[in-house]
N, C-alpha and C. Protein backbone atom coordinates (compact mmCIF):
# COMPACT_ATOMS: atom_id res chain seq x y z
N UNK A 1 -27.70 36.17 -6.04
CA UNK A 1 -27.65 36.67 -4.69
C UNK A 1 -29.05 37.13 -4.29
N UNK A 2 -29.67 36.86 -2.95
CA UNK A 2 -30.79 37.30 -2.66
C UNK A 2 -30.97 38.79 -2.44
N UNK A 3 -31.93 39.05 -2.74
CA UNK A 3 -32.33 40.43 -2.45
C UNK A 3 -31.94 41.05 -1.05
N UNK A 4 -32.37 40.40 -0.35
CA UNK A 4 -32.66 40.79 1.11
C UNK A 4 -31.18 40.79 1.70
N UNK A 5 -29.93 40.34 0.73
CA UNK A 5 -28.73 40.84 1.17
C UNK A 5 -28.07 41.94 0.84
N UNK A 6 -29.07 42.32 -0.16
CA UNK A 6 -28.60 44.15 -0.60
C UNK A 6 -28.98 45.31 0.52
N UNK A 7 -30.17 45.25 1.31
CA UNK A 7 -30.80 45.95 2.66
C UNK A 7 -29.82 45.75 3.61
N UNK A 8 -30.49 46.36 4.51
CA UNK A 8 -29.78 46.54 5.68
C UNK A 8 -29.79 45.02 6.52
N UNK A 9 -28.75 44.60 6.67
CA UNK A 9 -28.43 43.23 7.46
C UNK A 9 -29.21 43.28 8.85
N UNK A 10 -29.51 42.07 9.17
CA UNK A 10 -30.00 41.97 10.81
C UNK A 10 -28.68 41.66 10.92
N UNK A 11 -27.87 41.60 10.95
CA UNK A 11 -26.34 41.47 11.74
C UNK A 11 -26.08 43.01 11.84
N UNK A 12 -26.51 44.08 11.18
CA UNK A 12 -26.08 44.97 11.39
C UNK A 12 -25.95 45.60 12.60
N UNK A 13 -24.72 45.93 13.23
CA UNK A 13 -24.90 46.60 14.88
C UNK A 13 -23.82 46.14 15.66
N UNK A 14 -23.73 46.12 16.95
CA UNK A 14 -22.88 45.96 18.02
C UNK A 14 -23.50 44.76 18.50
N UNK A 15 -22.71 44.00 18.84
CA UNK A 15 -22.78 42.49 19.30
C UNK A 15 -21.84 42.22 20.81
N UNK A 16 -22.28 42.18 21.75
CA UNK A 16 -21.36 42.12 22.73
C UNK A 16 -21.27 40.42 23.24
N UNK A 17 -20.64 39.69 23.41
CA UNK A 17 -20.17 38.28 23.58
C UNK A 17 -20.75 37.73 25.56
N UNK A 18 -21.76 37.16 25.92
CA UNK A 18 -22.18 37.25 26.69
C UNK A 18 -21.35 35.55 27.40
N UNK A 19 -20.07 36.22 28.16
CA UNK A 19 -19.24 35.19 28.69
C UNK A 19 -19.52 33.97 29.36
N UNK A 20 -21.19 34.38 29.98
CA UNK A 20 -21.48 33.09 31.06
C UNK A 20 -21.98 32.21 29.97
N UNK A 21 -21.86 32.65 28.47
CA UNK A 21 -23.09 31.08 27.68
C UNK A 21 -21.71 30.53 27.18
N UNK A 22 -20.52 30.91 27.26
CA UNK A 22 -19.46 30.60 26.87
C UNK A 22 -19.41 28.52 26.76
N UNK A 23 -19.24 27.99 25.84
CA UNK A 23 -18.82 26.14 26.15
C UNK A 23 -18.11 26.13 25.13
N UNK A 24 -17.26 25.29 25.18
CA UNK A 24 -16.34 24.51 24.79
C UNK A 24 -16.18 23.18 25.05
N UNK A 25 -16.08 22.33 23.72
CA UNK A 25 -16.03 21.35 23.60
C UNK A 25 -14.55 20.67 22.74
N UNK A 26 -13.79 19.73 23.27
CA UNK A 26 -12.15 19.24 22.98
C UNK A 26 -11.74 19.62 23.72
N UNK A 27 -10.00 19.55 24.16
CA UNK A 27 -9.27 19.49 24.80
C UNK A 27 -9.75 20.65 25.71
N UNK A 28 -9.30 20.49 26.96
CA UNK A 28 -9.67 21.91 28.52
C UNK A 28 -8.51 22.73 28.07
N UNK A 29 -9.45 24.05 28.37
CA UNK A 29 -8.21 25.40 28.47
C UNK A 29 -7.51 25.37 29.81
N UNK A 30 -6.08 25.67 30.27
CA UNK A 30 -5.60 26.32 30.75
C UNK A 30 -5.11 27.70 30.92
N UNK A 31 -5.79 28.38 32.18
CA UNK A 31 -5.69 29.40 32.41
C UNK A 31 -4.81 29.92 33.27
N UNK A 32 -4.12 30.97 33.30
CA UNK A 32 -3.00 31.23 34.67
C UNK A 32 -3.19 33.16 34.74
N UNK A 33 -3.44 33.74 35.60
CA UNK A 33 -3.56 35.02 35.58
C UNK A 33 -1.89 35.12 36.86
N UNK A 34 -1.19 36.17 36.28
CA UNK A 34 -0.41 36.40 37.19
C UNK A 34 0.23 37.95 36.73
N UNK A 35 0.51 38.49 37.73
CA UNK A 35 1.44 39.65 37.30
C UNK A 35 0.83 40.74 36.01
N UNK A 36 -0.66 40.59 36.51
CA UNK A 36 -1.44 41.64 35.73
C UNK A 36 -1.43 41.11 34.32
N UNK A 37 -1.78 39.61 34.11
CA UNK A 37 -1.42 39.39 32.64
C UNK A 37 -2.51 37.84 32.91
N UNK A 38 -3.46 38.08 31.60
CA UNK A 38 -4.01 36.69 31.66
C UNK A 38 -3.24 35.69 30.40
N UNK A 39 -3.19 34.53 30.89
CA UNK A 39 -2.26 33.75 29.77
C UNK A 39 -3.26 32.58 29.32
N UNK A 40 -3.53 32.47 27.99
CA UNK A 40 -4.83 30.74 27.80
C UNK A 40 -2.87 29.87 27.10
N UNK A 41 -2.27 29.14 28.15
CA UNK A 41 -1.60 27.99 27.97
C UNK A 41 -1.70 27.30 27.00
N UNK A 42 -3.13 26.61 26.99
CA UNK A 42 -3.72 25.57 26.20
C UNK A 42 -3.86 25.99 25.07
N UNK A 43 -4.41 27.45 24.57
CA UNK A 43 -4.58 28.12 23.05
C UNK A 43 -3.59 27.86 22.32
N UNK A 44 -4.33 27.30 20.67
CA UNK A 44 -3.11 27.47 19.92
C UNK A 44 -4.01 28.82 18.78
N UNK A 45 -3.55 29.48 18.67
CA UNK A 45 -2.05 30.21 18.91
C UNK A 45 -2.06 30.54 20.39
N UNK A 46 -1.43 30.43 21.44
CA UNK A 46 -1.60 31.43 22.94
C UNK A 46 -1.81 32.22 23.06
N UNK A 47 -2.81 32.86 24.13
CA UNK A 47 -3.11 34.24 24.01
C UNK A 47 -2.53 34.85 25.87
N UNK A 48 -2.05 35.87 25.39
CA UNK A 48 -1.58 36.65 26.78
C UNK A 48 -2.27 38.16 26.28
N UNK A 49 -2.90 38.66 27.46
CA UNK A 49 -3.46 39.94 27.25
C UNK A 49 -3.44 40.65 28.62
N UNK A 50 -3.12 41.93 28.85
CA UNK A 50 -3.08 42.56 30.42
C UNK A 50 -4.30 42.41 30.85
N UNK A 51 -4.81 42.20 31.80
CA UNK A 51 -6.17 42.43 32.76
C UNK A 51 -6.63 43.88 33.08
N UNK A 52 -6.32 44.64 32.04
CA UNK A 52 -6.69 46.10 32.29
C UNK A 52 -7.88 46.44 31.90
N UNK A 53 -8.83 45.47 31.70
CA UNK A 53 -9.94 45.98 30.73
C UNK A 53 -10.27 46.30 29.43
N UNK A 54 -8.94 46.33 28.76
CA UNK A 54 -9.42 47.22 27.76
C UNK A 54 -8.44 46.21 26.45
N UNK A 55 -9.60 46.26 25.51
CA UNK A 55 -9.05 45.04 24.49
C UNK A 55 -7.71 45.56 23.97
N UNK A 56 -6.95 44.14 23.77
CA UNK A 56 -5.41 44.05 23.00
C UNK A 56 -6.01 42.99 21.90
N UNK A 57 -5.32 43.31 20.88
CA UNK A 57 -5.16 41.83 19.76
C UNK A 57 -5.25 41.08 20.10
N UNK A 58 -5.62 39.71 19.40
CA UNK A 58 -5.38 37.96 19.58
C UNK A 58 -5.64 38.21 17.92
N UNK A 59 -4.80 36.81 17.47
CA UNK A 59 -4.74 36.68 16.13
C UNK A 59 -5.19 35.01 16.30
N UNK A 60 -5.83 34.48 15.09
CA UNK A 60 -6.10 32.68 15.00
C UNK A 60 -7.87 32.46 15.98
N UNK A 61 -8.62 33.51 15.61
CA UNK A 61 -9.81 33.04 16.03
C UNK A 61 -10.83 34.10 15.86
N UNK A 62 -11.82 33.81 15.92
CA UNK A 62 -13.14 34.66 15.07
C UNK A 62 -13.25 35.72 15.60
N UNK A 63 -12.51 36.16 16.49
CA UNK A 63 -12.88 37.55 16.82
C UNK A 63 -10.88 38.08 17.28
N UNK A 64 -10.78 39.35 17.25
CA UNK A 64 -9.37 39.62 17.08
C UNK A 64 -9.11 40.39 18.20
N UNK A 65 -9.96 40.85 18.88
CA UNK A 65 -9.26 41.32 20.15
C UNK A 65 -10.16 40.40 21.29
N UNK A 66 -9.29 41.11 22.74
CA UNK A 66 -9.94 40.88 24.01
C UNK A 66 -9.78 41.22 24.85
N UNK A 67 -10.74 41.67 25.93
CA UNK A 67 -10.37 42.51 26.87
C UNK A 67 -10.96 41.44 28.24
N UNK A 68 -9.62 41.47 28.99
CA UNK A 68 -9.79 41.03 30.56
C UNK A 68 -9.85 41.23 31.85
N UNK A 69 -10.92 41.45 32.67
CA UNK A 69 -10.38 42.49 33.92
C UNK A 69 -10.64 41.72 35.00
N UNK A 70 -9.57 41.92 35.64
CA UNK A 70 -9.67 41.19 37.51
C UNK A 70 -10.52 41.89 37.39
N UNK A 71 -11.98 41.72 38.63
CA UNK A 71 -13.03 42.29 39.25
C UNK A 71 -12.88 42.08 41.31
N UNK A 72 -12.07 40.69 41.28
CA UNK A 72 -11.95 40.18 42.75
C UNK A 72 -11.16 39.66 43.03
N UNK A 73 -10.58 38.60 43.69
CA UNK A 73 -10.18 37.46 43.85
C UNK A 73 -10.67 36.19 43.56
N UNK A 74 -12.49 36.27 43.25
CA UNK A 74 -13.41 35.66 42.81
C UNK A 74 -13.59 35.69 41.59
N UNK A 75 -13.52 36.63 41.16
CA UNK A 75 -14.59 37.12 39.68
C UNK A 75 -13.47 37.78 38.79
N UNK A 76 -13.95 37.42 37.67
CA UNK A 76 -12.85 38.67 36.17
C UNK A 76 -14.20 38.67 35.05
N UNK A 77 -13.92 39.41 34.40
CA UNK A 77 -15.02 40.19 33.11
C UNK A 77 -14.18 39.98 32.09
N UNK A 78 -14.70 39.31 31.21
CA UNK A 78 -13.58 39.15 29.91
C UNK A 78 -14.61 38.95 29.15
N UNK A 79 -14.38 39.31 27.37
CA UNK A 79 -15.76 39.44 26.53
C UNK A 79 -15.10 40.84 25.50
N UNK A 80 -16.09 40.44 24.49
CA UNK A 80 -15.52 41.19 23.28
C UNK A 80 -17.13 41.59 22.32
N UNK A 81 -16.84 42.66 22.01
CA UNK A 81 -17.47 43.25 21.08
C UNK A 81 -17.55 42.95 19.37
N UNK A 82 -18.45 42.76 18.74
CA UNK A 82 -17.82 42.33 17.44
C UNK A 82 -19.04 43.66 16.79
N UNK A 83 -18.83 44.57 15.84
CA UNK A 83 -19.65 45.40 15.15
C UNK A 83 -19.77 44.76 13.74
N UNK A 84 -21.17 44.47 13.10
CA UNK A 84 -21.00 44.01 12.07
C UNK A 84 -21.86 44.92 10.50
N UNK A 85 -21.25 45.45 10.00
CA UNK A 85 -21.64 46.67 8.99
C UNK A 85 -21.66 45.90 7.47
N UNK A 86 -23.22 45.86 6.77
CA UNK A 86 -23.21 45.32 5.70
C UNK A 86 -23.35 46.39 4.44
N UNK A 87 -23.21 46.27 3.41
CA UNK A 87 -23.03 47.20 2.70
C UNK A 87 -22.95 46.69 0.92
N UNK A 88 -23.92 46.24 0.24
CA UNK A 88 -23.58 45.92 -1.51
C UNK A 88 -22.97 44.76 -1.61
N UNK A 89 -23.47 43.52 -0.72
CA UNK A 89 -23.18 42.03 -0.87
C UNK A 89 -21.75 42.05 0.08
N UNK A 90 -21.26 43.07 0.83
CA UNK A 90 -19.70 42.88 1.64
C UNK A 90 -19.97 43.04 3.07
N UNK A 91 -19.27 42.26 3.83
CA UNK A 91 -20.08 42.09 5.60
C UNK A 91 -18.66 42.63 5.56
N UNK A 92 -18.73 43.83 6.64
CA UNK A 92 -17.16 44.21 7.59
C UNK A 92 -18.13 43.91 9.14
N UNK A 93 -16.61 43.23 9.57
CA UNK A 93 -16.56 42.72 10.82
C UNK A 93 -15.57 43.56 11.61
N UNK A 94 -16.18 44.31 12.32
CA UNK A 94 -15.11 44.97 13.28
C UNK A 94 -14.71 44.09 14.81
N UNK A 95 -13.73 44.03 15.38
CA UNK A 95 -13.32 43.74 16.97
C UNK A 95 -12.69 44.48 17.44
N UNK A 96 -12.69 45.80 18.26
CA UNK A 96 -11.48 46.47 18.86
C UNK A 96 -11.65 47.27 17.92
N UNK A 97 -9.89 47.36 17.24
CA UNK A 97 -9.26 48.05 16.40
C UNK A 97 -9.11 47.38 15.49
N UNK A 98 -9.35 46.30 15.32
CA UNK A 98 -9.18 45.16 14.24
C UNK A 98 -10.48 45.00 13.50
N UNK A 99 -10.54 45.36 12.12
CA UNK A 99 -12.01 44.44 10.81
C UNK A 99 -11.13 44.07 9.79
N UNK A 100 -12.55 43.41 9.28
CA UNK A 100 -11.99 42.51 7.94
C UNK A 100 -13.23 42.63 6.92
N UNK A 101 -13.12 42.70 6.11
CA UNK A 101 -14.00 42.68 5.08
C UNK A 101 -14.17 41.36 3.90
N UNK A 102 -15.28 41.18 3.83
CA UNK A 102 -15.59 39.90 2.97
C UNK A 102 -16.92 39.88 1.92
N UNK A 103 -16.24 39.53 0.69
CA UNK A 103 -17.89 39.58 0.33
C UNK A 103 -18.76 38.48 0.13
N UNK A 104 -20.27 38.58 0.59
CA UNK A 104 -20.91 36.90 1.16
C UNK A 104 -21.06 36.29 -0.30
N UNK A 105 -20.35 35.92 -1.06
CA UNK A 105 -20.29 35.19 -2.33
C UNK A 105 -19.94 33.66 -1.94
N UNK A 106 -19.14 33.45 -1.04
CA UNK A 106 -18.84 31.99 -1.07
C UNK A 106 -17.41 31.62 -1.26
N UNK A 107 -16.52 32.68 -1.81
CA UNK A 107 -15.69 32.74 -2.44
C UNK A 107 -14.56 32.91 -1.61
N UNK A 108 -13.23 32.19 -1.53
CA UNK A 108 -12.07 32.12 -1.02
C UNK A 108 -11.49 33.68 -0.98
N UNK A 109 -11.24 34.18 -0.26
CA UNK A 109 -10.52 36.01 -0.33
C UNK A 109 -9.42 35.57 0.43
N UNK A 110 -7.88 36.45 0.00
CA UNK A 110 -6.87 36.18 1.02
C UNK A 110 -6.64 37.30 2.13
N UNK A 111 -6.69 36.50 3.61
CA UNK A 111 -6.40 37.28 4.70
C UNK A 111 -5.47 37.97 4.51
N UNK A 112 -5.74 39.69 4.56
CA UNK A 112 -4.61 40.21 4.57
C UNK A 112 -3.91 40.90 3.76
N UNK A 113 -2.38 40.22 4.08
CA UNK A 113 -1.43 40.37 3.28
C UNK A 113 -1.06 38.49 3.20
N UNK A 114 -1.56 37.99 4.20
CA UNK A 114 -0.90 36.46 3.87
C UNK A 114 -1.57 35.80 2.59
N UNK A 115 -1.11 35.34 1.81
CA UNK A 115 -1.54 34.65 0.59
C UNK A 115 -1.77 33.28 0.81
N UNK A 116 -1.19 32.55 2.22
CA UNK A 116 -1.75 31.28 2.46
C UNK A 116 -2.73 30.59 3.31
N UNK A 117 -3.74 32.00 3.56
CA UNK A 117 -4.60 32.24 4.55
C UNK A 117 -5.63 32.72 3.49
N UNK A 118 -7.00 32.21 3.34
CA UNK A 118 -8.07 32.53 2.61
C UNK A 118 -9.37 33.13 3.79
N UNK A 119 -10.12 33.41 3.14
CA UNK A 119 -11.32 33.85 4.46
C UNK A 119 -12.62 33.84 3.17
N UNK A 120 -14.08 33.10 3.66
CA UNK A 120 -15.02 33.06 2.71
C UNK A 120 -15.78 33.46 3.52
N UNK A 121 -17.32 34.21 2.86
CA UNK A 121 -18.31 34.36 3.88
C UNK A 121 -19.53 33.47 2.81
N UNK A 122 -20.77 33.63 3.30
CA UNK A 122 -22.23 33.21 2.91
C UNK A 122 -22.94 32.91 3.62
N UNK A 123 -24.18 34.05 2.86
CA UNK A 123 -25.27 33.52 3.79
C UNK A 123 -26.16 32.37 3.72
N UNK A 124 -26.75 31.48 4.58
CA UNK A 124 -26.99 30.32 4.48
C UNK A 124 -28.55 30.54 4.36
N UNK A 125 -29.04 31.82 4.60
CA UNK A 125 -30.52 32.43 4.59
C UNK A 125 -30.69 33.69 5.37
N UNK A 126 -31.41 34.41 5.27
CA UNK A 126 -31.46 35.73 6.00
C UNK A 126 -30.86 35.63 7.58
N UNK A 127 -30.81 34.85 8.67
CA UNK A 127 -30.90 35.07 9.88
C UNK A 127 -29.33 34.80 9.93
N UNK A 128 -28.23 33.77 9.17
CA UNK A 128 -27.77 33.02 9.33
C UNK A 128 -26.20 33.09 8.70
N UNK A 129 -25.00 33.55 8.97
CA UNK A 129 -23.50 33.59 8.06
C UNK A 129 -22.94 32.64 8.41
N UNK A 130 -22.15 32.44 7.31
CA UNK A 130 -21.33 31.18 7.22
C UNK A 130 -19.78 31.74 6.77
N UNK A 131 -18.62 31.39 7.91
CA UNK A 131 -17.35 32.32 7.46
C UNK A 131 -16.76 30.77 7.76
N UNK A 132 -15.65 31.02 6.33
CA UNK A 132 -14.75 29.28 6.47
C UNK A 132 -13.73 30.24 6.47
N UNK A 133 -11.86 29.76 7.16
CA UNK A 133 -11.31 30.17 7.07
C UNK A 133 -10.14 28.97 6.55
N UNK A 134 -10.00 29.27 6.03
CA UNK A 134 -8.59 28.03 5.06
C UNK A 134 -7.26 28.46 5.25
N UNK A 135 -6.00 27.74 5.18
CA UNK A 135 -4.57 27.64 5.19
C UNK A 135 -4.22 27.04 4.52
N UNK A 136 -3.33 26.97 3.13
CA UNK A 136 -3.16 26.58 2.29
C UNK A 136 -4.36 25.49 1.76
N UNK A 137 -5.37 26.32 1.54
CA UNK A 137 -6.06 25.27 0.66
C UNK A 137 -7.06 23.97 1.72
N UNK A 138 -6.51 24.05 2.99
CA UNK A 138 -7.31 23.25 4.08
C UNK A 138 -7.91 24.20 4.84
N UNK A 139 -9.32 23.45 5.05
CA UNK A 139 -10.30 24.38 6.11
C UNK A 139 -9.59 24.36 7.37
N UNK A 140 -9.06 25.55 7.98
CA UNK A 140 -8.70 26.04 9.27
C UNK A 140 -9.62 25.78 10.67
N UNK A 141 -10.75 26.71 9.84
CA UNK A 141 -11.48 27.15 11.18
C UNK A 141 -13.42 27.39 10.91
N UNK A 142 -14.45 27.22 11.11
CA UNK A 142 -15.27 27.62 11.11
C UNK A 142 -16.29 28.35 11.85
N UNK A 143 -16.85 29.49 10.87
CA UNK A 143 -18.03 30.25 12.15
C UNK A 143 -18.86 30.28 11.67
N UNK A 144 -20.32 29.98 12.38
CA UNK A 144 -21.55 30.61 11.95
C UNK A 144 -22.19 31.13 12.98
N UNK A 145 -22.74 32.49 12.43
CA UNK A 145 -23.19 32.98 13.28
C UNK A 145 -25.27 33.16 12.92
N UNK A 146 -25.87 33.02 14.10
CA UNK A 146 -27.24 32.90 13.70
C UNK A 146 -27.88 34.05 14.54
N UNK A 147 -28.72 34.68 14.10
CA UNK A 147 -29.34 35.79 14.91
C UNK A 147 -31.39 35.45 15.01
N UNK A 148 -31.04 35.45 16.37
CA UNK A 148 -32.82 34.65 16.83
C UNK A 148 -33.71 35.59 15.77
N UNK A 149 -35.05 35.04 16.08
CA UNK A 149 -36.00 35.70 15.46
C UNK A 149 -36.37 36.98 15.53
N UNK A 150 -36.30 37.49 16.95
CA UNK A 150 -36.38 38.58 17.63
C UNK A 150 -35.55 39.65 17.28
N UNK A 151 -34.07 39.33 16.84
CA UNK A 151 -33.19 39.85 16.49
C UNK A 151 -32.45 40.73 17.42
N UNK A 152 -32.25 40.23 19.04
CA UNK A 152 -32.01 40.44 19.73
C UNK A 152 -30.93 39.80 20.72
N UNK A 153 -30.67 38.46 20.10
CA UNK A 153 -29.40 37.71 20.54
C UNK A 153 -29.13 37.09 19.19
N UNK A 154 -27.76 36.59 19.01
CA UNK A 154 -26.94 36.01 17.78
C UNK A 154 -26.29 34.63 18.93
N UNK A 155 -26.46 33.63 17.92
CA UNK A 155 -25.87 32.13 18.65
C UNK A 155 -24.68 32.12 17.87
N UNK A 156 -23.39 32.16 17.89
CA UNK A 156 -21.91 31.77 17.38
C UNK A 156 -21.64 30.76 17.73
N UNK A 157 -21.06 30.04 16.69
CA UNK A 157 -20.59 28.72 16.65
C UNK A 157 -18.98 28.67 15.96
N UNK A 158 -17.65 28.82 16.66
CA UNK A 158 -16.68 28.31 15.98
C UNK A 158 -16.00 27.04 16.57
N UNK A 159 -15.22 26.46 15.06
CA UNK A 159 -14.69 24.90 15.19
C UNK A 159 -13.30 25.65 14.64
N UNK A 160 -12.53 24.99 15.07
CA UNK A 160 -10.74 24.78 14.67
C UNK A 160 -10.49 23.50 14.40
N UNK A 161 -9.74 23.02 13.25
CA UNK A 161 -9.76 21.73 13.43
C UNK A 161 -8.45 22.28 13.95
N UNK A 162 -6.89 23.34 13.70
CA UNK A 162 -5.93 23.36 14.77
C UNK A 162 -5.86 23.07 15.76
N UNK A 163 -7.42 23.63 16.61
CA UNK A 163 -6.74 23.69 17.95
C UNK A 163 -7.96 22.20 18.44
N UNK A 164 -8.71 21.39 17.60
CA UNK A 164 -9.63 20.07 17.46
C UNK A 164 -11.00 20.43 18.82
N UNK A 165 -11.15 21.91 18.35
CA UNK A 165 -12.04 22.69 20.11
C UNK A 165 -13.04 23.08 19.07
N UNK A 166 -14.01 22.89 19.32
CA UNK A 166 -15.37 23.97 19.18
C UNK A 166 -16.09 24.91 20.51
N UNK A 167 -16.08 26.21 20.02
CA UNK A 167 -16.88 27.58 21.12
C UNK A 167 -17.70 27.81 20.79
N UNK A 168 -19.34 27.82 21.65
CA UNK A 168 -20.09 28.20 21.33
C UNK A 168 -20.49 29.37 22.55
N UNK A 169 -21.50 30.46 21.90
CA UNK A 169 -21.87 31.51 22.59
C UNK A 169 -22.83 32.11 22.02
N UNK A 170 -23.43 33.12 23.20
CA UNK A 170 -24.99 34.35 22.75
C UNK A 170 -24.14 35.36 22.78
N UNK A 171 -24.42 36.00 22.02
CA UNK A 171 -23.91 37.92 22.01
C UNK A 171 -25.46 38.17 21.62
N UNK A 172 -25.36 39.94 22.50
CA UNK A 172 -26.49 40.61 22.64
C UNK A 172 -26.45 41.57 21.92
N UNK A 173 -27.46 41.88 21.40
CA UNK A 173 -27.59 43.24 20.71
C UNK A 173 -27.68 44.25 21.23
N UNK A 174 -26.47 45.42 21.33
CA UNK A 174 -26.54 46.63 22.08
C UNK A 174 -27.35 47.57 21.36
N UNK A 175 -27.82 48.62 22.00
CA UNK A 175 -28.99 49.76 21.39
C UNK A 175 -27.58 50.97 20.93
């Protein structure tokens, strides 16, 4: 294991998800906001969350909560926080009320309590994590996340082969 993963992580900190770099690539989302409730149709797993602002759970994707708010008839604010705390070779990932802990070995860990759900991390070099997530033994889902030179924006990259979509995005580094 490298040295420079025993120190303090440049992932270390608050990461806020900057919605306008938001793309997606595979099948189009469907969206429907009605009755104070945003619904993604198209998501597998589906996600329904109130438009109150203030994050609820989502389970089946790299980050575990989300928060959505009407702003207009025009405009809504939706975007998520991810805190990432390193500590003796183990990255905790906070969202919301929801973390997970992993240690960057490479190594299959089971989500949870589910035993047919694995979660791996590694770093691919100082700037750079690599999280696979498996279901029985098949790769699920992938993230990497890269943090610029500056250490002032992080580029995320997740693939599903479930849902056959890749998301990419900038999150900013809050002070």
């Amino acid at each position: 294991m490298q040295s420079w993963m025993f120190a303090q992580s440049r992932f270390d900190g608050t990461w806020e998800m900057k919605m306008d770099t938001l793309q997606f690539s595979g099948p189009p989302e469907d969206y429907l906001f009605a009755d104070g409730m945003y619904h993604c149709k198209s998501c597998i797993p589906k996600v329904e969350v109130k438009t109150d602002g203030v994050d609820h759970d989502v389970t089946g994707y790299s980050y575990d909560t989300l928060a959505v708010q009407i702003l207009d008839d025009h405009a809504i604010r939706a975007g998520t926080l991810q805190i990432f705390q390193s500590a003796a070779g183990v990255m905790k990932i906070s969202v919301g009320s929801a973390s997970y802990e992993v240690r960057l070995d490479g190594a299959d860990y089971p989500q949870s309590e589910d035993v047919h759900s694995t979660r791996s991390m590694k770093p691919i070099d100082e700037y750079t994590l690599e999280e696979t997530d498996k279901i029985d033994g098949k790769v699920s889902g992938l993230t990497r996340w890269a943090i610029s030179k500056d250490g002032k924006s992080m580029r995320v990259e997740f693939s599903s082969t479930k849902r056959g979509q890749t998301m990419k995005y900038t999150a900013e580094k809050q002070p």
